[in-house]
N, C-alpha and C. Protein backbone atom coordinates (compact mmCIF):
# COMPACT_ATOMS: atom_id res chain seq x y z
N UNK A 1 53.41 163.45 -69.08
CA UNK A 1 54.47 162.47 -68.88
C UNK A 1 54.05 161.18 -69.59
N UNK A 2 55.18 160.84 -70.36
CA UNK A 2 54.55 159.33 -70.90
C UNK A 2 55.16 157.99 -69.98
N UNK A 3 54.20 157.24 -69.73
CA UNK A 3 54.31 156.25 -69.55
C UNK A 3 55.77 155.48 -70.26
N UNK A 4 56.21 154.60 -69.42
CA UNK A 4 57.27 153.69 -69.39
C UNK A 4 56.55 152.57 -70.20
N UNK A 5 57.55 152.54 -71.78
CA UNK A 5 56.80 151.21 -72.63
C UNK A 5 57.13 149.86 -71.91
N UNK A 6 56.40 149.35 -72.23
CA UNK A 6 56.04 147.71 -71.34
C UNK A 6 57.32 147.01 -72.42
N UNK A 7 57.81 146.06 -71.77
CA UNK A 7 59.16 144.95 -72.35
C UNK A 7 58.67 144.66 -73.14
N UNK A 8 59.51 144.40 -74.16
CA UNK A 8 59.24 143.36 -75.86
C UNK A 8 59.34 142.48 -75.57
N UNK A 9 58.61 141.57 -75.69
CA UNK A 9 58.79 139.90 -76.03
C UNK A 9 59.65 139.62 -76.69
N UNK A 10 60.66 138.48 -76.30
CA UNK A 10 61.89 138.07 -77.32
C UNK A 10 61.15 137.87 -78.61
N UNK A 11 62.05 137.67 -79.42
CA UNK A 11 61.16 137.76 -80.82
C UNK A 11 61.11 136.08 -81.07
N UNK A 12 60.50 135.86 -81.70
CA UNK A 12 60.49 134.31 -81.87
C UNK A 12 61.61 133.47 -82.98
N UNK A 13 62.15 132.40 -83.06
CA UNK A 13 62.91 131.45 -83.16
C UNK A 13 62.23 130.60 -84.15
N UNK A 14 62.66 131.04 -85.30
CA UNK A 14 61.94 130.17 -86.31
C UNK A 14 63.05 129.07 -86.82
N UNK A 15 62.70 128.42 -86.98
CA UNK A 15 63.75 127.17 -87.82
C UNK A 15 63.36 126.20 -89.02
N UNK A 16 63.73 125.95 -89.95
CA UNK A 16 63.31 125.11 -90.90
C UNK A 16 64.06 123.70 -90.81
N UNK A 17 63.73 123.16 -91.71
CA UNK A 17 63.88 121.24 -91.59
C UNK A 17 65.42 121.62 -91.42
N UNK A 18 66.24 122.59 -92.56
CA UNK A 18 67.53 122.40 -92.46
C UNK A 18 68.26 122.63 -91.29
N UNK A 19 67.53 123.93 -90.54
CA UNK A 19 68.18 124.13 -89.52
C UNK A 19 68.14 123.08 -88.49
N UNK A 20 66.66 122.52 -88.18
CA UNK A 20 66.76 121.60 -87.14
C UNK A 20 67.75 120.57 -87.98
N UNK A 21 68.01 119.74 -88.82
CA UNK A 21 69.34 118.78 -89.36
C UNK A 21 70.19 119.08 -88.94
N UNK A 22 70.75 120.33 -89.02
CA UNK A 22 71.83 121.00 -88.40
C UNK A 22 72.34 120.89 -86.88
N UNK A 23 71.41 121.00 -86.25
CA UNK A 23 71.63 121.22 -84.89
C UNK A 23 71.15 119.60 -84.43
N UNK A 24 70.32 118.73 -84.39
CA UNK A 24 69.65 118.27 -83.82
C UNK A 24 70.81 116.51 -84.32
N UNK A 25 71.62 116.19 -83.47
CA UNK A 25 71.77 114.45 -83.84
C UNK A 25 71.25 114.08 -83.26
N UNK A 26 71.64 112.46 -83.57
CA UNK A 26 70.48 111.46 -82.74
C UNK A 26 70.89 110.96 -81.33
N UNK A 27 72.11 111.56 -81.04
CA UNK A 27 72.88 111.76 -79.16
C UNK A 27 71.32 112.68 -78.56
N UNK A 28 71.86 113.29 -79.58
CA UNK A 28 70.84 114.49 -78.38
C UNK A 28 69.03 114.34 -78.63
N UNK A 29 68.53 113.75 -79.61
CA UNK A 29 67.45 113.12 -79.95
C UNK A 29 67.05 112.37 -79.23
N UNK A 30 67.71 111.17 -78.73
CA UNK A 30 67.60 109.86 -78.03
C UNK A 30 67.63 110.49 -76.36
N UNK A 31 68.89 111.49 -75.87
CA UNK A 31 68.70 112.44 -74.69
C UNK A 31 67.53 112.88 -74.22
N UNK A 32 67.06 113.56 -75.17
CA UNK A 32 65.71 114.69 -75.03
C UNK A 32 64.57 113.61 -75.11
N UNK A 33 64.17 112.36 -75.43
CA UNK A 33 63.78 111.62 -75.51
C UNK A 33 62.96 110.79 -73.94
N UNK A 34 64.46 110.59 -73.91
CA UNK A 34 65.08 109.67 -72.80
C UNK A 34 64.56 110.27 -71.22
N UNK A 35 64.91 111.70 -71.26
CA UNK A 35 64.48 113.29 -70.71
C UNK A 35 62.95 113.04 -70.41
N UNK A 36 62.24 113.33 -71.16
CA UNK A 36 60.55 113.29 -71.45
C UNK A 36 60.30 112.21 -71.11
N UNK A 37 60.53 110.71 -71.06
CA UNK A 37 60.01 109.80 -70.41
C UNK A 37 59.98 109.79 -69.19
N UNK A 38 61.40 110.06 -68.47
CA UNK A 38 61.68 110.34 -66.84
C UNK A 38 60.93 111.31 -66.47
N UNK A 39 60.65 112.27 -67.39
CA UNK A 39 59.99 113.42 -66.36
C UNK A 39 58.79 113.33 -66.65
N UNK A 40 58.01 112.46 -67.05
CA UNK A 40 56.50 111.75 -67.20
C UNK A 40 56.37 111.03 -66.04
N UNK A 41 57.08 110.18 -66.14
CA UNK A 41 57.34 109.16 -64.79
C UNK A 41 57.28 109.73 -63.72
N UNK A 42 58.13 110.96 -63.25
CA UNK A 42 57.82 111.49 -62.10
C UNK A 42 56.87 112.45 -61.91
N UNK A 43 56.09 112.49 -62.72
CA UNK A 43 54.94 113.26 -63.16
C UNK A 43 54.60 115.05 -63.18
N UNK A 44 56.09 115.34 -63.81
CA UNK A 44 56.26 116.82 -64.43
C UNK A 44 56.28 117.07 -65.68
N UNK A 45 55.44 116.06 -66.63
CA UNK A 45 55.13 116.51 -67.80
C UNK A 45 53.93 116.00 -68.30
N UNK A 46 53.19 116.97 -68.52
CA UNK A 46 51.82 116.66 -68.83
C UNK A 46 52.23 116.18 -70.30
N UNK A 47 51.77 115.21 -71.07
CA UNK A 47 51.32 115.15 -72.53
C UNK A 47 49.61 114.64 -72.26
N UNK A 48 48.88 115.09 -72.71
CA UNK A 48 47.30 114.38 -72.97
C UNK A 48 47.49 113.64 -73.98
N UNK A 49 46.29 112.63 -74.75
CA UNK A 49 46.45 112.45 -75.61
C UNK A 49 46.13 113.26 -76.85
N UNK A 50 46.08 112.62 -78.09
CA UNK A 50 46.22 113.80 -79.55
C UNK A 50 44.61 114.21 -79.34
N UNK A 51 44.87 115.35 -80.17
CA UNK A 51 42.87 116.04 -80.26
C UNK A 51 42.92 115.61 -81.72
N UNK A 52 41.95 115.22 -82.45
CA UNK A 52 41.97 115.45 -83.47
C UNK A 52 40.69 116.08 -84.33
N UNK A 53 40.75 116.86 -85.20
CA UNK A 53 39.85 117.65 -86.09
C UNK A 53 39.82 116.85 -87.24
N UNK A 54 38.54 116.72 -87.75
CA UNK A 54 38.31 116.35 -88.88
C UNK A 54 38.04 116.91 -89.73
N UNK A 55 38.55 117.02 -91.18
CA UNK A 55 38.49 118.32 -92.42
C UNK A 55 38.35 117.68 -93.48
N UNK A 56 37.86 116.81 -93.62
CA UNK A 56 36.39 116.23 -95.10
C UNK A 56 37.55 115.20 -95.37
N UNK A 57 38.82 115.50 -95.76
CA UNK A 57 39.60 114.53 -96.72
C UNK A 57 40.51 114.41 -96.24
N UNK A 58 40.89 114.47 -94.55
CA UNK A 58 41.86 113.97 -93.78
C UNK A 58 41.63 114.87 -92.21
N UNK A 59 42.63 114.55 -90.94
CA UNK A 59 42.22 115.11 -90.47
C UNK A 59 43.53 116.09 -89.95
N UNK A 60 43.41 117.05 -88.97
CA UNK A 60 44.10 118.12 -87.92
C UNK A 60 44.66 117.46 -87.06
N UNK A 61 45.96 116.87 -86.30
CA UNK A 61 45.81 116.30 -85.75
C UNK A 61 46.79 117.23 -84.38
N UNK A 62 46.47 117.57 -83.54
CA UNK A 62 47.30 118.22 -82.53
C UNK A 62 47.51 117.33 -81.08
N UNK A 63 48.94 117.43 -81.18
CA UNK A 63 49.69 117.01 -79.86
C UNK A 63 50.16 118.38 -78.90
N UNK A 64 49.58 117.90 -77.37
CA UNK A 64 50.26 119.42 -76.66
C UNK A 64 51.01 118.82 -75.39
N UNK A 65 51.70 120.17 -74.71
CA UNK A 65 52.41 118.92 -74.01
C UNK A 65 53.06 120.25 -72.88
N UNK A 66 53.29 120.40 -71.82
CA UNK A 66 54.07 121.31 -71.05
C UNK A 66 54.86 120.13 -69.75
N UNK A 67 56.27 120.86 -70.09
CA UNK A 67 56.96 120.13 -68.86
C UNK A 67 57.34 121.24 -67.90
N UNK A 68 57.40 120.97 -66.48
CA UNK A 68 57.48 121.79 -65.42
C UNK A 68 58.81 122.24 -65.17
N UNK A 69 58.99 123.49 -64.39
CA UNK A 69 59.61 123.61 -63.88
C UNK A 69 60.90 122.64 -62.89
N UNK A 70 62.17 122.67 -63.31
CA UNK A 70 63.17 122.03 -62.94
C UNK A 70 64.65 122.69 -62.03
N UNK A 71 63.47 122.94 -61.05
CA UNK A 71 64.55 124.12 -60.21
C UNK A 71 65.77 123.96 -59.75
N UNK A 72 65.78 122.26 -59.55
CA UNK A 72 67.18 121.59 -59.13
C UNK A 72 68.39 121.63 -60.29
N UNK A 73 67.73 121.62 -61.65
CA UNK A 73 68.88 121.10 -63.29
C UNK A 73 68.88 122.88 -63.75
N UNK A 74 67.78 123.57 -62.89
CA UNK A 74 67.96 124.89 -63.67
C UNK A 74 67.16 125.66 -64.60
N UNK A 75 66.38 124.44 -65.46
CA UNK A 75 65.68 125.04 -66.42
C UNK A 75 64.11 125.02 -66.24
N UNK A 76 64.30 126.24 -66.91
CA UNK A 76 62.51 126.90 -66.72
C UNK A 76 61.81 126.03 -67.50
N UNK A 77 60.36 125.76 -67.09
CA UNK A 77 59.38 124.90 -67.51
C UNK A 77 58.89 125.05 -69.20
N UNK A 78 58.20 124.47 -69.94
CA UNK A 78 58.10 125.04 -70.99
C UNK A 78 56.92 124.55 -71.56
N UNK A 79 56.27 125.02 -72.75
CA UNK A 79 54.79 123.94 -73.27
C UNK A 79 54.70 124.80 -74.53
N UNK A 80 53.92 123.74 -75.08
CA UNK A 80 53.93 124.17 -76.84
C UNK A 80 52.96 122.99 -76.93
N UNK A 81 53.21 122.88 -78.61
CA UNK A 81 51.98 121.86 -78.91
C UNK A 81 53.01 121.66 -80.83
N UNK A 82 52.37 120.15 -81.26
CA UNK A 82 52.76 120.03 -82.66
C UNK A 82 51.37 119.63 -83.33
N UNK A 83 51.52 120.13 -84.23
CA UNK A 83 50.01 119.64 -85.82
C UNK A 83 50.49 120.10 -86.83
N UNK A 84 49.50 118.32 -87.32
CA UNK A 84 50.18 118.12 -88.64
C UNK A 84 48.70 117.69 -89.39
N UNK A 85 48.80 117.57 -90.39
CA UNK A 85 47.19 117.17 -91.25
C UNK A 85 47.66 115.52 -91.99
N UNK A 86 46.51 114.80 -91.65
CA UNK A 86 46.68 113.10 -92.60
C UNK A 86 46.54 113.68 -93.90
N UNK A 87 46.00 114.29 -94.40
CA UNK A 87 45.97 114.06 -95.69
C UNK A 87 47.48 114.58 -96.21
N UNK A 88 47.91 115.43 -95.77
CA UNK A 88 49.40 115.84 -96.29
C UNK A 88 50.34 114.74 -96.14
N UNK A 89 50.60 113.88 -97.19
CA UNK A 89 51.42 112.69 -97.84
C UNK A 89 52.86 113.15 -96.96
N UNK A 90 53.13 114.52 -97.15
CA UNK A 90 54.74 115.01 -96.98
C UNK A 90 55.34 114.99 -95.84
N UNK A 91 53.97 114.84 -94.50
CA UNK A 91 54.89 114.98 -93.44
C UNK A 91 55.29 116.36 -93.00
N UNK A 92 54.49 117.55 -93.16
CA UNK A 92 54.81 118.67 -92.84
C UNK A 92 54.07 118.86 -91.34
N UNK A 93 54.89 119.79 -90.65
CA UNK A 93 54.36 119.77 -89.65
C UNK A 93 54.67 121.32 -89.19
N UNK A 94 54.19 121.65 -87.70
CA UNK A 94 54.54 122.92 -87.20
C UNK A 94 54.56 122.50 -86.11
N UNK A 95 55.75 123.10 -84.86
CA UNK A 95 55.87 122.91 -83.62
C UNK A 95 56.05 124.19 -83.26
N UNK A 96 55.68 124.48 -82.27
CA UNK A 96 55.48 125.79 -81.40
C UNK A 96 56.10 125.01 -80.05
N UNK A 97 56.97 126.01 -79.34
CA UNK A 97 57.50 126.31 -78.01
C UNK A 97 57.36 127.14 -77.34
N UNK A 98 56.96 127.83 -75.80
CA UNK A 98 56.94 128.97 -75.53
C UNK A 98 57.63 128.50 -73.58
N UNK A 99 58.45 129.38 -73.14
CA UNK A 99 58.94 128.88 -72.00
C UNK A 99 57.83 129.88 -70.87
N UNK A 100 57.12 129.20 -70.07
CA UNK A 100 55.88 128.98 -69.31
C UNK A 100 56.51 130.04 -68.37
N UNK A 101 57.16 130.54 -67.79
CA UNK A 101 57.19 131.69 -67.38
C UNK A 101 57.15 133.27 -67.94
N UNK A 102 57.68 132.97 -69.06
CA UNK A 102 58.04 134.37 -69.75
C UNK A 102 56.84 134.67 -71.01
N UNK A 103 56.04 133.67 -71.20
CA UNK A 103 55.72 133.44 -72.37
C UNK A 103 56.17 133.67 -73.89
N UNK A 104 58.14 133.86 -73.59
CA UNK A 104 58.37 134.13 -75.18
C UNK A 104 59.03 132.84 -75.15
């Protein structure tokens, strides 16, 4: 008898600069913003401060951050992290999300 395969992980949600332009104004920028300060304040969102790595000719710089569970508004808790490198002039970056219950 075979075993029952274990659930797939949702697949992941990639987006590029255009897509976030697309979706993202500055209503809902300034919201989500606005959001993350209050829920610091009441102290359901961890941010630490940045880590940073040093790599000869600039450095790694990583921000991480998980906000809690919001059982009253509905939404599940979530945490990720963003890094970006000084020496890259361009401003490129990578953000990762993962919602803290499900881990997808």
């Amino acid at each position: 008898m075979t075993p029952p395969a274990a659930p797939r992980p949702p697949a992941p949600v990639l987006l590029g600069d255009a897509e976030v332009r697309a979706r993202l104004t500055p209503a809902t920028a300034t919201a989500a913003v606005r959001h993350a300060l209050l829920e610091h304040q009441a102290g359901r969102l961890a941010a630490p401060p940045r880590v940073h790595a040093g790599l000869g000719g600039g450095e790694l710089v990583f921000t991480v951050g998980a906000l809690a569970d919001e059982g009253a508004q509905g939404l599940a808790g979530v945490h990720g992290f963003r890094a970006y490198g000084t020496a890259d002039r361009a401003g490129e970056q990578l953000v990762a999300v993962w919602d803290s219950a499900t881990g997808g």
